[in-house]
C-alpha atoms as a PDB file:
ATOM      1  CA  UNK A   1       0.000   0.000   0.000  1.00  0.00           C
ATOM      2  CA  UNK A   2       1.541   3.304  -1.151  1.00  0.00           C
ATOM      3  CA  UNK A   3       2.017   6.428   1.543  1.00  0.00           C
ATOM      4  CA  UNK A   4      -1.460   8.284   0.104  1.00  0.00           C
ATOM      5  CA  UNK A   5      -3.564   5.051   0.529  1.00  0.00           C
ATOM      6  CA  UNK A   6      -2.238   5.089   4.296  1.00  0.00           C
ATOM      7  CA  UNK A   7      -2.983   9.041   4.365  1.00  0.00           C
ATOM      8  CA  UNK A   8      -6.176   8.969   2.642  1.00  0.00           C
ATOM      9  CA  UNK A   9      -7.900   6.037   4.351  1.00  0.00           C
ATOM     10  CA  UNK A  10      -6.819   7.533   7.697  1.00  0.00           C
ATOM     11  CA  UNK A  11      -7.836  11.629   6.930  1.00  0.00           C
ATOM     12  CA  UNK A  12     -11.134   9.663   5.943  1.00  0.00           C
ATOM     13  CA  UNK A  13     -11.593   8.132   9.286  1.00  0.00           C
ATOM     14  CA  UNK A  14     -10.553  10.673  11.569  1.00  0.00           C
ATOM     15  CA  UNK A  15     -12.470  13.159   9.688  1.00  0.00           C
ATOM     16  CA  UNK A  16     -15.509  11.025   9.448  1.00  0.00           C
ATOM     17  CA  UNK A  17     -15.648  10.747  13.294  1.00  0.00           C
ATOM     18  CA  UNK A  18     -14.102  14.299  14.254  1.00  0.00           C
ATOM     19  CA  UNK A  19     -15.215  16.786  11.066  1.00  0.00           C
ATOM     20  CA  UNK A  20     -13.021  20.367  11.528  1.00  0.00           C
ATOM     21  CA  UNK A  21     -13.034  19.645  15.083  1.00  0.00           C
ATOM     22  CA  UNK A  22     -16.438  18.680  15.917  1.00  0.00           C
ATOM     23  CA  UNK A  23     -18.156  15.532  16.378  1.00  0.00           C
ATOM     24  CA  UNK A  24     -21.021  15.463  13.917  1.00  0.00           C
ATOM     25  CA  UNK A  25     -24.473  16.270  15.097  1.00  0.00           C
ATOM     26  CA  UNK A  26     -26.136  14.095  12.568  1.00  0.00           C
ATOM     27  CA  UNK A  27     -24.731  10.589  10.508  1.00  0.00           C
ATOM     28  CA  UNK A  28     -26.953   9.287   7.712  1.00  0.00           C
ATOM     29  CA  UNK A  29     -29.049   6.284   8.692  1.00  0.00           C
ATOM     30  CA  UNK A  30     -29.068   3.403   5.657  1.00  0.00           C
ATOM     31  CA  UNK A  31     -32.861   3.860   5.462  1.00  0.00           C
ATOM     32  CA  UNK A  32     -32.781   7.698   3.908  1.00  0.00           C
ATOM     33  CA  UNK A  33     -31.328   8.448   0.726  1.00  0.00           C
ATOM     34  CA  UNK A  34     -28.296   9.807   2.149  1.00  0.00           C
ATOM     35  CA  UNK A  35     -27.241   6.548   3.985  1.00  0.00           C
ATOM     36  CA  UNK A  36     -28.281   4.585   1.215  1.00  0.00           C
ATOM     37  CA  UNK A  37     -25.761   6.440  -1.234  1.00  0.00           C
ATOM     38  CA  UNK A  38     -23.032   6.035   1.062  1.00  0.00           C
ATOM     39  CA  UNK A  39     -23.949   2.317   1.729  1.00  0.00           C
ATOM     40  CA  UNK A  40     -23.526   1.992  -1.951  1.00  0.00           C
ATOM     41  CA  UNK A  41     -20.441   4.563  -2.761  1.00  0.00           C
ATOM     42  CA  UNK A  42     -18.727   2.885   0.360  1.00  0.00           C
ATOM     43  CA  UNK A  43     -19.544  -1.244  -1.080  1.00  0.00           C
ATOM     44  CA  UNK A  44     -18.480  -0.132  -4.732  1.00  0.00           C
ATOM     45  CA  UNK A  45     -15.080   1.624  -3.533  1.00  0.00           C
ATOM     46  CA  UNK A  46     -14.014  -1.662  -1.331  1.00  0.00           C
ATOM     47  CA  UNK A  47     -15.081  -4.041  -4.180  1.00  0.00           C
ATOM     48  CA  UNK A  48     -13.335  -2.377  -6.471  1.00  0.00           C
ATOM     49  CA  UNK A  49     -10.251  -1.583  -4.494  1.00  0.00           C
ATOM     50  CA  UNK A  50     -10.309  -5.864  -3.502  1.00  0.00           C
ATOM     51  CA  UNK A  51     -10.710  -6.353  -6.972  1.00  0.00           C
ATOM     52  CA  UNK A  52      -7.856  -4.262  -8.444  1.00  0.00           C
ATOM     53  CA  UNK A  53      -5.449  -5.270  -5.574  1.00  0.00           C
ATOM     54  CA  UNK A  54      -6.125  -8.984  -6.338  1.00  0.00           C
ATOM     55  CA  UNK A  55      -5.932  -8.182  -9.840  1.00  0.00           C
ATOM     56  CA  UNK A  56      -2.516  -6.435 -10.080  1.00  0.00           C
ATOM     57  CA  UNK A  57       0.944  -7.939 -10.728  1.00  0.00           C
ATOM     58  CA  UNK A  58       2.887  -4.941  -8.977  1.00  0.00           C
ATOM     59  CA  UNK A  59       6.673  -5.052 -10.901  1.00  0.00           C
ATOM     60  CA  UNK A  60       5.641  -8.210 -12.415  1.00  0.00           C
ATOM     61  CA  UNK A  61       3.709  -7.178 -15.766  1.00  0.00           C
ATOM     62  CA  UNK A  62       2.014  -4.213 -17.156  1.00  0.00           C
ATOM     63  CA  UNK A  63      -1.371  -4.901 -15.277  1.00  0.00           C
ATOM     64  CA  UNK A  64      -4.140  -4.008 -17.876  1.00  0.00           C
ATOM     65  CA  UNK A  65      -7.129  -6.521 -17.827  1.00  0.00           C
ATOM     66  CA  UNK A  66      -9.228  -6.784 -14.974  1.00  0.00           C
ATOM     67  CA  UNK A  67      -9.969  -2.926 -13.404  1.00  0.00           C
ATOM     68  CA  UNK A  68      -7.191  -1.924 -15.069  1.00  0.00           C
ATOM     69  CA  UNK A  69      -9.341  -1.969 -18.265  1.00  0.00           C
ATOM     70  CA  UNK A  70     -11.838   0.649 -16.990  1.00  0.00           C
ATOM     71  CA  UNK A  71      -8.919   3.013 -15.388  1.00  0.00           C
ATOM     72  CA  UNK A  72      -5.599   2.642 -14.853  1.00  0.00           C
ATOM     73  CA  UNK A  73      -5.505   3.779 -10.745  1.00  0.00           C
ATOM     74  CA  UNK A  74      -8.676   1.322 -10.161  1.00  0.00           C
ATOM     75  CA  UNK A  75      -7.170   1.864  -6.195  1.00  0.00           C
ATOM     76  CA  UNK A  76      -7.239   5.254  -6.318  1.00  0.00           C
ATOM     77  CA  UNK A  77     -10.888   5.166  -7.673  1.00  0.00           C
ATOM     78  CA  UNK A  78     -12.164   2.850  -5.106  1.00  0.00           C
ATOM     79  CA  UNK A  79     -10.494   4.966  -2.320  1.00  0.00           C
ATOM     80  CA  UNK A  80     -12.290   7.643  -3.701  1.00  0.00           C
ATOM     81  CA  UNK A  81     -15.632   6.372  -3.756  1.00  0.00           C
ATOM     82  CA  UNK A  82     -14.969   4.669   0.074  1.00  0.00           C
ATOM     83  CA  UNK A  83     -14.194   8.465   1.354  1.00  0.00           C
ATOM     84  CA  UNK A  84     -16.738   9.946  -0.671  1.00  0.00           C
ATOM     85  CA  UNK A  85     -19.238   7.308   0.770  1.00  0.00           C
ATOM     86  CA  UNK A  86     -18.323   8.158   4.626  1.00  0.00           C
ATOM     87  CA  UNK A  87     -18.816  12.480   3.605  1.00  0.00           C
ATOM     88  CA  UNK A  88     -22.143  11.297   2.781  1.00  0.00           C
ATOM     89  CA  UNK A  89     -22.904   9.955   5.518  1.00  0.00           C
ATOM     90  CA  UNK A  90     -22.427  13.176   7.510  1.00  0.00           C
ATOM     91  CA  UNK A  91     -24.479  15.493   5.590  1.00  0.00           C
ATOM     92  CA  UNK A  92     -22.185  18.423   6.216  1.00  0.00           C
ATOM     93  CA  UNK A  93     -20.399  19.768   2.726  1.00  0.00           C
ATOM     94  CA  UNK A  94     -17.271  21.002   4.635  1.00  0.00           C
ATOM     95  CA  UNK A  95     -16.436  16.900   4.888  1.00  0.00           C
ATOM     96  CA  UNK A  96     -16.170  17.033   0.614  1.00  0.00           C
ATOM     97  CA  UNK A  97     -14.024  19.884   0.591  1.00  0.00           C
ATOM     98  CA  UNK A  98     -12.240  18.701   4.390  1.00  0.00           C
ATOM     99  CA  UNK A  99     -11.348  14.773   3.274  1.00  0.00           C
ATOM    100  CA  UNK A 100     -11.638  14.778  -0.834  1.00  0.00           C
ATOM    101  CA  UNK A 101      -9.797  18.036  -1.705  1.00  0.00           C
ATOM    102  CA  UNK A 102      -6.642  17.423  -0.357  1.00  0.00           C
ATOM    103  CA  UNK A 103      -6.548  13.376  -0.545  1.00  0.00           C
ATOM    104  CA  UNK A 104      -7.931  14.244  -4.460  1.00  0.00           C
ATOM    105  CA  UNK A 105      -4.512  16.450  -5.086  1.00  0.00           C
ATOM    106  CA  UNK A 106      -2.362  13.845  -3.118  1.00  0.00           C
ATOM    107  CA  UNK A 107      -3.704  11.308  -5.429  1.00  0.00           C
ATOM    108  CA  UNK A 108      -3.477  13.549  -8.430  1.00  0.00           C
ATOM    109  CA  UNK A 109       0.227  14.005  -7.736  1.00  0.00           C
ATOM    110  CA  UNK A 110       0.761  10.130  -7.008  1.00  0.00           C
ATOM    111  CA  UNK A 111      -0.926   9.412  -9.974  1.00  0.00           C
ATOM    112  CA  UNK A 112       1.166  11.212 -12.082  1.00  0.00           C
ATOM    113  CA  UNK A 113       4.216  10.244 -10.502  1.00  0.00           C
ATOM    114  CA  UNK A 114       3.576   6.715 -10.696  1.00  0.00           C
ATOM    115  CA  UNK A 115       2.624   7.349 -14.054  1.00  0.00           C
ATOM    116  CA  UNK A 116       5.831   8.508 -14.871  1.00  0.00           C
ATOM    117  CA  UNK A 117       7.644   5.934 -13.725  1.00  0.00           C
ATOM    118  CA  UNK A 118       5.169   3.403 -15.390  1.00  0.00           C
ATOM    119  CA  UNK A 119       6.283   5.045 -18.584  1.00  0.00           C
ATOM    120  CA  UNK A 120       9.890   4.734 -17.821  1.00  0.00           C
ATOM    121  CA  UNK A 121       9.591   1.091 -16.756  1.00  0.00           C
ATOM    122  CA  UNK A 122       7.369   0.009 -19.627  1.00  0.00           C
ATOM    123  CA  UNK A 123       8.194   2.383 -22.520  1.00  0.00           C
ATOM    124  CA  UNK A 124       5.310   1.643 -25.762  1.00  0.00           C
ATOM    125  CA  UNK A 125       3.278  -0.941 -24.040  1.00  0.00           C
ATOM    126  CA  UNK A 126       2.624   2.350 -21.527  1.00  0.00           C
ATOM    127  CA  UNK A 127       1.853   4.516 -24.140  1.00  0.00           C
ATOM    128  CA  UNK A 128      -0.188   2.412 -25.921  1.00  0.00           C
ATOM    129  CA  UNK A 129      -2.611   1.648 -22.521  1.00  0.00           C
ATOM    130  CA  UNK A 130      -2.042   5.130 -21.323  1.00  0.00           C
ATOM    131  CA  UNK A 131      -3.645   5.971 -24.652  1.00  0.00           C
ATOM    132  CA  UNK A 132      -6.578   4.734 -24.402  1.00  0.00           C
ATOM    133  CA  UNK A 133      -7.483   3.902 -21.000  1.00  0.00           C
ATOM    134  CA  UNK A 134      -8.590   7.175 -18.880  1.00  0.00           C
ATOM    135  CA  UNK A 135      -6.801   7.899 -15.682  1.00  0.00           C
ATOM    136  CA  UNK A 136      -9.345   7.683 -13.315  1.00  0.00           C
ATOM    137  CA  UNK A 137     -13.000   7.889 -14.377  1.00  0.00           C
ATOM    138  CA  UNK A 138     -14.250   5.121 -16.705  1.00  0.00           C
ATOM    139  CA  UNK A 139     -15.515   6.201 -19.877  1.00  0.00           C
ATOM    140  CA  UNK A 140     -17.486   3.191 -20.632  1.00  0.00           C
ATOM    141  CA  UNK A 141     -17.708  -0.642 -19.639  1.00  0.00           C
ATOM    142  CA  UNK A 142     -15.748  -2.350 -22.262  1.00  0.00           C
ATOM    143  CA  UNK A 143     -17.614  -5.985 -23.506  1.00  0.00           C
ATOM    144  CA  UNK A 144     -14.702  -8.516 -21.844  1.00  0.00           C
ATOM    145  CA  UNK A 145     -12.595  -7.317 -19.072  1.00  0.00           C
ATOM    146  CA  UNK A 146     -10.017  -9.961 -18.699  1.00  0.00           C
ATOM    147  CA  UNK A 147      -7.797 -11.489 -16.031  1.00  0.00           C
ATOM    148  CA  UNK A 148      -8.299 -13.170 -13.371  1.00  0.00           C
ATOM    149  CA  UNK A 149      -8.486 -12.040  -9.355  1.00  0.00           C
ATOM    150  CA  UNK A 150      -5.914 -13.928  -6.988  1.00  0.00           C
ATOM    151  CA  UNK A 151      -6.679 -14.063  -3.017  1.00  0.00           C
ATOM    152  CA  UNK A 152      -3.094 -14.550  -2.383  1.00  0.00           C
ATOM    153  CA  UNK A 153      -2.024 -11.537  -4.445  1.00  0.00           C
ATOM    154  CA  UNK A 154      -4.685  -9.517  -2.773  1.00  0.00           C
ATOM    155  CA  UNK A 155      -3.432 -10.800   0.639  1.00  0.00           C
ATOM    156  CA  UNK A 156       0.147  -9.621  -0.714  1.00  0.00           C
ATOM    157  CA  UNK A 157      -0.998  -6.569  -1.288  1.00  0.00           C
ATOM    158  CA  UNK A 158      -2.865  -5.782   2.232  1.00  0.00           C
ATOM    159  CA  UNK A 159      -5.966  -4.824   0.399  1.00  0.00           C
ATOM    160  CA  UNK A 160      -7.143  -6.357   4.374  1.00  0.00           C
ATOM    161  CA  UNK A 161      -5.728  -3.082   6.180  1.00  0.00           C
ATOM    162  CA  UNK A 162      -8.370  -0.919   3.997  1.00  0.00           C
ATOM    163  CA  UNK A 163     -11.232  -3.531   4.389  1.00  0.00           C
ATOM    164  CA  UNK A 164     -10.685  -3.396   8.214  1.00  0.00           C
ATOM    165  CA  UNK A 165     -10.145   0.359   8.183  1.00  0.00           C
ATOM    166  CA  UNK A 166     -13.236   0.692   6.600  1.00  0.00           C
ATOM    167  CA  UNK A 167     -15.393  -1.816   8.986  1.00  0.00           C
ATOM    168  CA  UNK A 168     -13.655  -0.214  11.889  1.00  0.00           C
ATOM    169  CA  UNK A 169     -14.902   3.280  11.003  1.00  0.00           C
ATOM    170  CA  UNK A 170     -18.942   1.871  10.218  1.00  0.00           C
ATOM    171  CA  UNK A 171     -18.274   0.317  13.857  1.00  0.00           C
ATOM    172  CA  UNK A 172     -17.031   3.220  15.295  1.00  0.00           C
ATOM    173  CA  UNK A 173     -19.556   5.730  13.478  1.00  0.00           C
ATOM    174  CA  UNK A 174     -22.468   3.009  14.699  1.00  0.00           C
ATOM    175  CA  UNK A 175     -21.415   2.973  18.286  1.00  0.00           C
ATOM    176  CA  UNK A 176     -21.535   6.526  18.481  1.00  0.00           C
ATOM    177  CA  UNK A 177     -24.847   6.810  16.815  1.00  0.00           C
ATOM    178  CA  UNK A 178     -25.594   4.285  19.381  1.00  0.00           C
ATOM    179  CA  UNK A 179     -24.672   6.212  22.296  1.00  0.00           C
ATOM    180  CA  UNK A 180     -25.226  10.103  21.329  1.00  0.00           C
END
């Protein structure tokens, strides 16, 4: 897991439980619309995060079946959609601008960093994906994805520290719903 997963996932839990210094007054209950589209923004980010990790062959081979079809930072995506998931359920807008602006220009930065380097490493077969894959937001769902998804390389990658990270927060965000 690269430094801005560790960063994002925890600026998304501390400021899903403590927003600018405040403990929220009101968290999104699964039965209104709100809850419901973080339910769903949170359950797409992890699958597709524990898809893409057990997908990729990290220094092995230009990963680009699978995930890696759609976008090429499928993690990235994913953690995006996770932390966009837990703003929504606080239904305070200083939680977008609090959690996604910065973690969006870490990522941005990362992104094209890695990127670089990808190019380096790989040369044409980079260009050529790079070319027409988009960099983070799927343009369309193409007919046959590819690949295949590997429990062991998702193990290798620790795709388990943002699972629990995630649980932990719903946990913590329920027992304080439970006892405020």
């Amino acid at each position: 897991m690269q430094f801005a997963d560790y960063s994002s996932h925890t600026v998304c839990a501390t400021n899903t439980l403590n927003t600018v210094g405040n403990l929220p007054s009101q968290v999104a209950r699964p039965s209104d619309l709100w809850g419901a589209a973080a339910a769903g923004l949170i359950l797409a980010g992890i699958a597709l995060r524990s898809w893409a990790a057990g997908t990729l062959r990290k220094g092995r081979a230009l990963t680009t079946w699978g995930p890696y079809r759609l976008c090429r930072h499928p993690l990235y995506l994913g953690s995006l959609l996770v932390m966009a998931g837990f703003c929504l359920l606080i239904p305070d807008g200083k939680n977008l601008v609090v959690v996604l602006g910065p973690v969006g220009l870490i990522y941005w930065l990362t992104m094209r960093r890695e990127e670089r380097r990808l190019a380096h490493k790989y040369g044409a077969a980079w260009a050529s994906y790079a070319a027409k894959t988009p960099r983070l937001v799927p343009r369309r769902l193409p007919r046959r994805l590819g690949g295949s998804w590997s429990l062991a390389q998702w193990t290798r990658s620790a795709e388990y520290r943002a699972l629990s990270v995630t649980l932990l927060t719903l946990l913590a965000i329920e027992l304080w719903r439970a006892f405020n």
